[in-house]
C-alpha atoms as a PDB file:
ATOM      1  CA  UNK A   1     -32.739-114.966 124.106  1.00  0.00           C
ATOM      2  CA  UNK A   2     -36.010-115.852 122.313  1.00  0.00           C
ATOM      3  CA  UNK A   3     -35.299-117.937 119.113  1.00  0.00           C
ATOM      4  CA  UNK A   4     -36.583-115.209 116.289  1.00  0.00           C
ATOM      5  CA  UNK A   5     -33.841-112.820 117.200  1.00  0.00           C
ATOM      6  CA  UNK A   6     -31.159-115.656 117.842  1.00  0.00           C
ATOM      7  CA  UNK A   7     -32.046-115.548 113.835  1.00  0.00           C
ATOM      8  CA  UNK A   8     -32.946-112.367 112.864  1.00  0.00           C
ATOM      9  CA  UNK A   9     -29.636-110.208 114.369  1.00  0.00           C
ATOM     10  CA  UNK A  10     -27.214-113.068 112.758  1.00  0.00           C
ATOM     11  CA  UNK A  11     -29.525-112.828 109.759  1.00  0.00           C
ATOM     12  CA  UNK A  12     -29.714-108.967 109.332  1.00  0.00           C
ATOM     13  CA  UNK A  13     -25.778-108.665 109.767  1.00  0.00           C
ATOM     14  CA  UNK A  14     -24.869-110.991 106.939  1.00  0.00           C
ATOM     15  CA  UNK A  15     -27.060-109.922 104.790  1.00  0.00           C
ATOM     16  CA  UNK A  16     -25.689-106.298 104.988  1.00  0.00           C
ATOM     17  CA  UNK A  17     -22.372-107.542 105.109  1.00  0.00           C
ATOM     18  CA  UNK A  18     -23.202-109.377 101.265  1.00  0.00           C
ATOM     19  CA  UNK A  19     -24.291-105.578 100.627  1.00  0.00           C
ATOM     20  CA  UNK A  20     -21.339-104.195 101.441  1.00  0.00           C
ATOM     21  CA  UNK A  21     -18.925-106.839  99.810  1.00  0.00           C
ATOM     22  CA  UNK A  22     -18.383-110.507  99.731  1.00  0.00           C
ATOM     23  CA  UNK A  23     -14.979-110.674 101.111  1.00  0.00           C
ATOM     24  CA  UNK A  24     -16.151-108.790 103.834  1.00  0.00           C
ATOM     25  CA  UNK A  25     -19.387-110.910 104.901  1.00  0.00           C
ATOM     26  CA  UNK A  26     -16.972-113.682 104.406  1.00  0.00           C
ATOM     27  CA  UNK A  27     -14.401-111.833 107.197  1.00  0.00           C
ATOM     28  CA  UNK A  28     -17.571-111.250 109.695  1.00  0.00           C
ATOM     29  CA  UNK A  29     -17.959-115.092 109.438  1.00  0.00           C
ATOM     30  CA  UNK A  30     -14.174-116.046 109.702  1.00  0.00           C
ATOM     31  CA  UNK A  31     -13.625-113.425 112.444  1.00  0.00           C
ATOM     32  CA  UNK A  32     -16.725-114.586 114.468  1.00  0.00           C
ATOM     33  CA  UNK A  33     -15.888-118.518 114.525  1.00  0.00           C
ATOM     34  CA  UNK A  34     -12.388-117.165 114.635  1.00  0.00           C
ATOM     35  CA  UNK A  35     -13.108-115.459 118.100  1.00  0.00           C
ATOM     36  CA  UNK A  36     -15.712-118.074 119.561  1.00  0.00           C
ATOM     37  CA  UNK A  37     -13.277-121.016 118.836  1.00  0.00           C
ATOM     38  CA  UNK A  38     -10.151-118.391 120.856  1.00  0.00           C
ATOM     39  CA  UNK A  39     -12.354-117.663 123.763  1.00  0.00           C
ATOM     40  CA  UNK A  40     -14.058-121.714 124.006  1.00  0.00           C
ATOM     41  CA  UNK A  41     -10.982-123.059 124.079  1.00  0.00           C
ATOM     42  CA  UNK A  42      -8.467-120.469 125.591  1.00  0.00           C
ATOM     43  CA  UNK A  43     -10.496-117.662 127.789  1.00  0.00           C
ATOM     44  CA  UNK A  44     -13.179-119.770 129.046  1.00  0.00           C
ATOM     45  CA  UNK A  45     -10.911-123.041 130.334  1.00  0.00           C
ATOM     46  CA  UNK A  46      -8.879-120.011 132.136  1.00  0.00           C
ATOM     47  CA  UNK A  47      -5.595-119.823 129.740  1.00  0.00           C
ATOM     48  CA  UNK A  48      -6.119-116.289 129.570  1.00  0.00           C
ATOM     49  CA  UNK A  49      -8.043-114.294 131.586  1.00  0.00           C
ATOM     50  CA  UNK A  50     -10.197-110.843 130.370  1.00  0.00           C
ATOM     51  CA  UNK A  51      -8.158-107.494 130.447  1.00  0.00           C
ATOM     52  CA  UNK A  52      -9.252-105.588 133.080  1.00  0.00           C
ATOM     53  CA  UNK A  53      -7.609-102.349 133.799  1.00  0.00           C
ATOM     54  CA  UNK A  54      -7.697-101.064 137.241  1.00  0.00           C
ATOM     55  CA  UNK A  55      -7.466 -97.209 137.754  1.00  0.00           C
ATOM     56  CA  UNK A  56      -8.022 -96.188 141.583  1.00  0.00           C
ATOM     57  CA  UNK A  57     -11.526 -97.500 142.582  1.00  0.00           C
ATOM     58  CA  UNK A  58     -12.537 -98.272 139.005  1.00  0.00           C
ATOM     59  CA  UNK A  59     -12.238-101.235 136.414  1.00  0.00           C
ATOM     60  CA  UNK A  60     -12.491-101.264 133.236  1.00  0.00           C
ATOM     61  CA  UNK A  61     -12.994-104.104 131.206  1.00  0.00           C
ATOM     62  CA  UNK A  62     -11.807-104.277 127.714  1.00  0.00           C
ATOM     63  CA  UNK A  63     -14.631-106.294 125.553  1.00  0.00           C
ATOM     64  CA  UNK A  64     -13.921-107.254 122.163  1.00  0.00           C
ATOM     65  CA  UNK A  65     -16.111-104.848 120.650  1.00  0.00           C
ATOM     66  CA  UNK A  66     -13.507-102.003 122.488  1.00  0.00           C
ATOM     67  CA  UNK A  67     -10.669-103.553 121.575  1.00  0.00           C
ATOM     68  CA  UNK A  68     -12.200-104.189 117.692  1.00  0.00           C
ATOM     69  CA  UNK A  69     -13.169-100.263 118.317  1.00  0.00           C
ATOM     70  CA  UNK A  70      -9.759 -98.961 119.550  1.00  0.00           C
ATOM     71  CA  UNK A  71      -8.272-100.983 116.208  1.00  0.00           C
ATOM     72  CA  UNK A  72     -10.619 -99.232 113.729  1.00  0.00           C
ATOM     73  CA  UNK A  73     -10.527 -95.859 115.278  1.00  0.00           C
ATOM     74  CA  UNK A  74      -7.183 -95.101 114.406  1.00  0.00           C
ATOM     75  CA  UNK A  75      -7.672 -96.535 110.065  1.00  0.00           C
ATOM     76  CA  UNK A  76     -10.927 -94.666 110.516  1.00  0.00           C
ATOM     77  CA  UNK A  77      -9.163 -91.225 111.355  1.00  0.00           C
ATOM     78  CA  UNK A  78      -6.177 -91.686 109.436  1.00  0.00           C
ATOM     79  CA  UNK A  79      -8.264 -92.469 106.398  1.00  0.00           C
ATOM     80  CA  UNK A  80      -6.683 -95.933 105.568  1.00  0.00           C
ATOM     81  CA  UNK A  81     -10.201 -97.757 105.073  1.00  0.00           C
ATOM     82  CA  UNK A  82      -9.268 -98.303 101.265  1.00  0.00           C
ATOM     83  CA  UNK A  83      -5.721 -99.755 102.245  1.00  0.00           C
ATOM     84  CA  UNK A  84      -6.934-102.022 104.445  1.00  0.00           C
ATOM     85  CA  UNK A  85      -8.661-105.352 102.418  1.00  0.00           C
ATOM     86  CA  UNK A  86     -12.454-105.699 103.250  1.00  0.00           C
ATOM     87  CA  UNK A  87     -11.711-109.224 104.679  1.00  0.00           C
ATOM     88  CA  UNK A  88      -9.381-107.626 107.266  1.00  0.00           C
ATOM     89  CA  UNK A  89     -12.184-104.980 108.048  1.00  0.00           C
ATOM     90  CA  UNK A  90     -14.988-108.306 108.196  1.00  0.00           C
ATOM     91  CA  UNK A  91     -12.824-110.019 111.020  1.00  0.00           C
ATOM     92  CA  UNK A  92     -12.604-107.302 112.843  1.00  0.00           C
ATOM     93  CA  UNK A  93     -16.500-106.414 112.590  1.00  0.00           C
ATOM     94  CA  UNK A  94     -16.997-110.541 113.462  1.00  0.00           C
ATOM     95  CA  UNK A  95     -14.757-110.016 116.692  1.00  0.00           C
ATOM     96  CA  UNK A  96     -16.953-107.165 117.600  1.00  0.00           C
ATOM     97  CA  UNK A  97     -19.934-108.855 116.679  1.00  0.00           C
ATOM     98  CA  UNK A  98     -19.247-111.863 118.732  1.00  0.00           C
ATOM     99  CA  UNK A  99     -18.721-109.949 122.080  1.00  0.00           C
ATOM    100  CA  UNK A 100     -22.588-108.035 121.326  1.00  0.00           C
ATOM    101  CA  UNK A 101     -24.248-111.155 120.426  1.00  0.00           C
ATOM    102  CA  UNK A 102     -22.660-113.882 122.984  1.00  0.00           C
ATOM    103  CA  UNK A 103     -21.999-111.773 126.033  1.00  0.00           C
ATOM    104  CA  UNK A 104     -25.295-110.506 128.210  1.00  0.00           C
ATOM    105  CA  UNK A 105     -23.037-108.356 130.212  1.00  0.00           C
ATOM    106  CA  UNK A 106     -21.044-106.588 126.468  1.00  0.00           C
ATOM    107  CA  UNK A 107     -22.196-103.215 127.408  1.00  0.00           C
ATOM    108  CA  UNK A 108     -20.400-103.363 131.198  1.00  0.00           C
ATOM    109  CA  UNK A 109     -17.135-101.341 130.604  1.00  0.00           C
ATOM    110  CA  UNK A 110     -16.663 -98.994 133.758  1.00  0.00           C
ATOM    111  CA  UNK A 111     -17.312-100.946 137.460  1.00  0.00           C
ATOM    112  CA  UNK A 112     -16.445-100.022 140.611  1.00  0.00           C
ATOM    113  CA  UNK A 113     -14.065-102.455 142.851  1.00  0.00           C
END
């Protein structure tokens, strides 16, 4: 990945994060070191392996952006954004931004065997 947009993505994010609120940019940041520090130390020495779902010939592989997804789906239908603090909601956008930004292969849900 070419230095400038190692820079600019990380960059861009946070500063529409301050935007947005505070407590949330500072939620993107805990969630993200939050999520690299979990998958460094736990998923990548093999304590826990990715979820993959197998359905006939098919896998599919739940990211972290899907799983951060499937969590704000449900507050986003409901209409519990303003119960939910903007901290919670900035660790769950810095678990989804982690999986985009580290992983080359993020946008690989649905496989065959």
């Amino acid at each position: 990945m070419p230095k400038a947009k190692k820079f600019i993505i990380p960059g861009t994010t946070l500063i529409i994060s301050l935007y947005i609120s505070a407590l949330f940019a500072v939620g993107i940041v805990f969630g993200y070191i939050a999520t690299r520090v979990f998958h460094k130390k736990i998923v990548e020495k093999g304590r826990l392996k990715p979820i993959v779902l197998n359905f006939g010939k098919w896998r599919f592989h739940l990211h972290h952006w899907v799983m951060g997804g499937l969590i704000l789906l449900p507050i986003w239908l409901g209409g519990w954004f303003q119960f939910l603090p903007k901290f919670c909601l900035g660790m769950i956008g810095g678990l989804v931004f982690h999986d985009i930004y580290s992983d080359r292969k993020w946008y690989k849900i649905i496989s065959k065997k």
